[in-house]
C-alpha atoms as a PDB file:
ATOM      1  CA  UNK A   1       1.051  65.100 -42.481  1.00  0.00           C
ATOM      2  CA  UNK A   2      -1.871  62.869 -40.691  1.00  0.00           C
ATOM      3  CA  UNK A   3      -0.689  60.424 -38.087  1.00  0.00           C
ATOM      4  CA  UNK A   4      -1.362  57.526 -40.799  1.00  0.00           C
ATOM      5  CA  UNK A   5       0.618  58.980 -43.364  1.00  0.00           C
ATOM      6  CA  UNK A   6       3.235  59.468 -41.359  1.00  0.00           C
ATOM      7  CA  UNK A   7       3.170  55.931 -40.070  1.00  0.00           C
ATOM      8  CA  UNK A   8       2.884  54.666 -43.574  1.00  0.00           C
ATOM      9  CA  UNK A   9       5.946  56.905 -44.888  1.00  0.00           C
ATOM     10  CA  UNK A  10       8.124  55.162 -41.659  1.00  0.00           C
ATOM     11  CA  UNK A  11       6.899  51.665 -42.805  1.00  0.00           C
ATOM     12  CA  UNK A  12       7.722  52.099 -46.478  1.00  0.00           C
ATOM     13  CA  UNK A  13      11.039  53.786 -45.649  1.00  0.00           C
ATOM     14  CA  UNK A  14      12.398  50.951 -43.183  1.00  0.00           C
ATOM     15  CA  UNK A  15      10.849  48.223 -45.130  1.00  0.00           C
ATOM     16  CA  UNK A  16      12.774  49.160 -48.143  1.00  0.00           C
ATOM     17  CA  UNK A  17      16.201  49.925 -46.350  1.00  0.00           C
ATOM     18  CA  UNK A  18      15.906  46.036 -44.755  1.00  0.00           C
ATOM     19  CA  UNK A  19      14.850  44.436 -47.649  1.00  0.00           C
ATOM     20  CA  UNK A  20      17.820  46.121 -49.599  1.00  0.00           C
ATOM     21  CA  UNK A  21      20.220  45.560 -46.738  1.00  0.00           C
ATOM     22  CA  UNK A  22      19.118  41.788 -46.691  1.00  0.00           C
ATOM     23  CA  UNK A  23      19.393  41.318 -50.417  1.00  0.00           C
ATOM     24  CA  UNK A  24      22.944  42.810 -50.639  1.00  0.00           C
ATOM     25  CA  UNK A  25      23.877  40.802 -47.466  1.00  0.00           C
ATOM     26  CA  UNK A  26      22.723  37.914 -48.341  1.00  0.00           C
ATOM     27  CA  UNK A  27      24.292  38.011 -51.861  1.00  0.00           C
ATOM     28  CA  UNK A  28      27.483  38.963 -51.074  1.00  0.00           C
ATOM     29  CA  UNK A  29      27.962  36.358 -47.947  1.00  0.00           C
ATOM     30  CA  UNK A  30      27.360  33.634 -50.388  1.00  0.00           C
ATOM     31  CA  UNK A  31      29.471  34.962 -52.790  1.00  0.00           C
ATOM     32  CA  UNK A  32      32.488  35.577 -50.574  1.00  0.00           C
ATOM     33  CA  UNK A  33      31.406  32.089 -48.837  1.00  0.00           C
ATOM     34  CA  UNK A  34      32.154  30.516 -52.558  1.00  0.00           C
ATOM     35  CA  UNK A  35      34.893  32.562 -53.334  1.00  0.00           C
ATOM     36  CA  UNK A  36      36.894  32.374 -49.695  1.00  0.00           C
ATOM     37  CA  UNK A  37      36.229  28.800 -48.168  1.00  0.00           C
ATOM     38  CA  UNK A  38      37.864  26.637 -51.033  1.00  0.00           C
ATOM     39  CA  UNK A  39      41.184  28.480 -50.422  1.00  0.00           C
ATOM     40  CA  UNK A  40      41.009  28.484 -46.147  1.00  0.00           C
ATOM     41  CA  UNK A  41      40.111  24.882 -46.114  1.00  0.00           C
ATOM     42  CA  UNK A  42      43.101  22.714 -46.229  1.00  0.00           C
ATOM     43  CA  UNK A  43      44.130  19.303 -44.623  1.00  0.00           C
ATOM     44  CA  UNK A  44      46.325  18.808 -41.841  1.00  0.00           C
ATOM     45  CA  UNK A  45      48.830  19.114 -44.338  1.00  0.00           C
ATOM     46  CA  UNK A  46      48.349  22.411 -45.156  1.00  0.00           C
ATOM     47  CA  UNK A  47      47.320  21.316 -48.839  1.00  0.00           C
ATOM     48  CA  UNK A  48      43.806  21.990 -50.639  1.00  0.00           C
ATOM     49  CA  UNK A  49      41.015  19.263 -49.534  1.00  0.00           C
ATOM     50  CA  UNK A  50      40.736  17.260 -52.782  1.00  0.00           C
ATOM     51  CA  UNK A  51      37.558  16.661 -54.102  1.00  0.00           C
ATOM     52  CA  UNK A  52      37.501  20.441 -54.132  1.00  0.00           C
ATOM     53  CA  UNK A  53      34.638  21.604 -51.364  1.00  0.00           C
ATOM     54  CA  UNK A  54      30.801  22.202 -52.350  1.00  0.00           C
ATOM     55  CA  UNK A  55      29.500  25.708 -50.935  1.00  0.00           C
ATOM     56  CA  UNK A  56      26.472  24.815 -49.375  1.00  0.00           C
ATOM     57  CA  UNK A  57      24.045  27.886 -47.924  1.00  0.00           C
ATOM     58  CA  UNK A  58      20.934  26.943 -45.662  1.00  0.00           C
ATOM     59  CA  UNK A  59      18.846  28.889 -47.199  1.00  0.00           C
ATOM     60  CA  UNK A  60      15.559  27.281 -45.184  1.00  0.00           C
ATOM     61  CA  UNK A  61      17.774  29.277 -42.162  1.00  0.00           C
ATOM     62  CA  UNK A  62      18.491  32.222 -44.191  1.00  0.00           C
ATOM     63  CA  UNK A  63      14.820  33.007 -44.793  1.00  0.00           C
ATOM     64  CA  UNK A  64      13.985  32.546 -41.276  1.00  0.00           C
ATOM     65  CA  UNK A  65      16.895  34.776 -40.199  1.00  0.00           C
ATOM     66  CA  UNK A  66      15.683  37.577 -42.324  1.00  0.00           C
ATOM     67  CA  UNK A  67      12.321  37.300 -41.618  1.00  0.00           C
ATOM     68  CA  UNK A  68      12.738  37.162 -37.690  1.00  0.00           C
ATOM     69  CA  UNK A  69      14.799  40.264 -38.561  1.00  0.00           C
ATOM     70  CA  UNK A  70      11.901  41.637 -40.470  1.00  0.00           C
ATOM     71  CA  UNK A  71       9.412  40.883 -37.421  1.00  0.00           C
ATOM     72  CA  UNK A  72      11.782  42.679 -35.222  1.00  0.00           C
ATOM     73  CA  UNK A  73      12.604  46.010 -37.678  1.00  0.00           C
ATOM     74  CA  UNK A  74       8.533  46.052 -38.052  1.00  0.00           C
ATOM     75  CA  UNK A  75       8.144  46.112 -34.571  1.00  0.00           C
ATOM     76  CA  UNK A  76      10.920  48.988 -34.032  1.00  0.00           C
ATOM     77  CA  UNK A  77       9.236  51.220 -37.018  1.00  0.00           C
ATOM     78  CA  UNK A  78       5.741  50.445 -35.522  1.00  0.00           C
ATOM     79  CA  UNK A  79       7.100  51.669 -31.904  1.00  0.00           C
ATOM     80  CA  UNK A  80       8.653  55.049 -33.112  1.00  0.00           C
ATOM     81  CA  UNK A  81       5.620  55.374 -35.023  1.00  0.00           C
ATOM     82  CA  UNK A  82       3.648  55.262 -31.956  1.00  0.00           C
ATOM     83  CA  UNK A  83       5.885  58.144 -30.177  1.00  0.00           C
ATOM     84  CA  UNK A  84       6.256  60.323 -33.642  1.00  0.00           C
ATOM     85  CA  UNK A  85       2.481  60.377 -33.979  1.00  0.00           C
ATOM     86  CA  UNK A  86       1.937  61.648 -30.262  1.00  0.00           C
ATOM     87  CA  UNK A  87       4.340  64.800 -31.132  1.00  0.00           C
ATOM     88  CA  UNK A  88       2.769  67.902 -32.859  1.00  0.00           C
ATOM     89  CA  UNK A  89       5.405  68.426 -35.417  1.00  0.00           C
ATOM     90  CA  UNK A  90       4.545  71.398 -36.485  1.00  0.00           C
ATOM     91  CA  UNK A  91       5.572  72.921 -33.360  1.00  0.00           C
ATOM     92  CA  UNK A  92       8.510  70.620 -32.867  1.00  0.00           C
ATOM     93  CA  UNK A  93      10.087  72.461 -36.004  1.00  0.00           C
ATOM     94  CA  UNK A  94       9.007  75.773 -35.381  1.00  0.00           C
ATOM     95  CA  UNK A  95      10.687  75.768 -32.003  1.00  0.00           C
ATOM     96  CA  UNK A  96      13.933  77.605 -33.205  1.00  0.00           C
ATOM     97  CA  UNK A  97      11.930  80.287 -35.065  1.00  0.00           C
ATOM     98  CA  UNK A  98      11.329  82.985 -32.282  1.00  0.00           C
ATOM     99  CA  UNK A  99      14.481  83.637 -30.836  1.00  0.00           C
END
């Protein structure tokens, strides 16, 4: 593999495990946020909160959460990329062969 494919490979890989793990987090926090905050939220009482509660999710926040995230996973994959392309990996996994 050249240096760029290599780097392009790492991009594509990480890229695609962070968007997935953002989707699926971000999916199932609302969900449980809808499903789990109407019955924890009670008055001093100890009854339900009548008019039942609204779920509301910042989601102005949520998009700049994930993509600082993003910004910071890029700049992990780009860094390994950097060291990975300076090792000859050919020899790297031919090492255990002779002995």
């Amino acid at each position: 593999m050249r240096r760029g494919q290599l780097a392009a490979y790492l991009w594509t890989e990480q890229l695609a495990l962070a968007g997935a793990a953002a989707l699926l987090g971000t999916g199932l926090g609302a969900g449980l946020a809808a499903v789990i905050m109407p019955v924890v939220t009670v008055d001093a009482e100890g009854d339900p909160v009548f008019p039942g509660l609204l779920t509301e999710v910042p989601w102005g926040w949520v998009w700049v959460v994930a993509g600082g995230v993003t910004l910071v996973i890029c700049g992990v994959v780009s860094g390994v990329a950097r060291v990975v392309g300076r090792v000859d990996l050919g020899r790297v996994l031919r090492a255990g062969e002779d002995g």
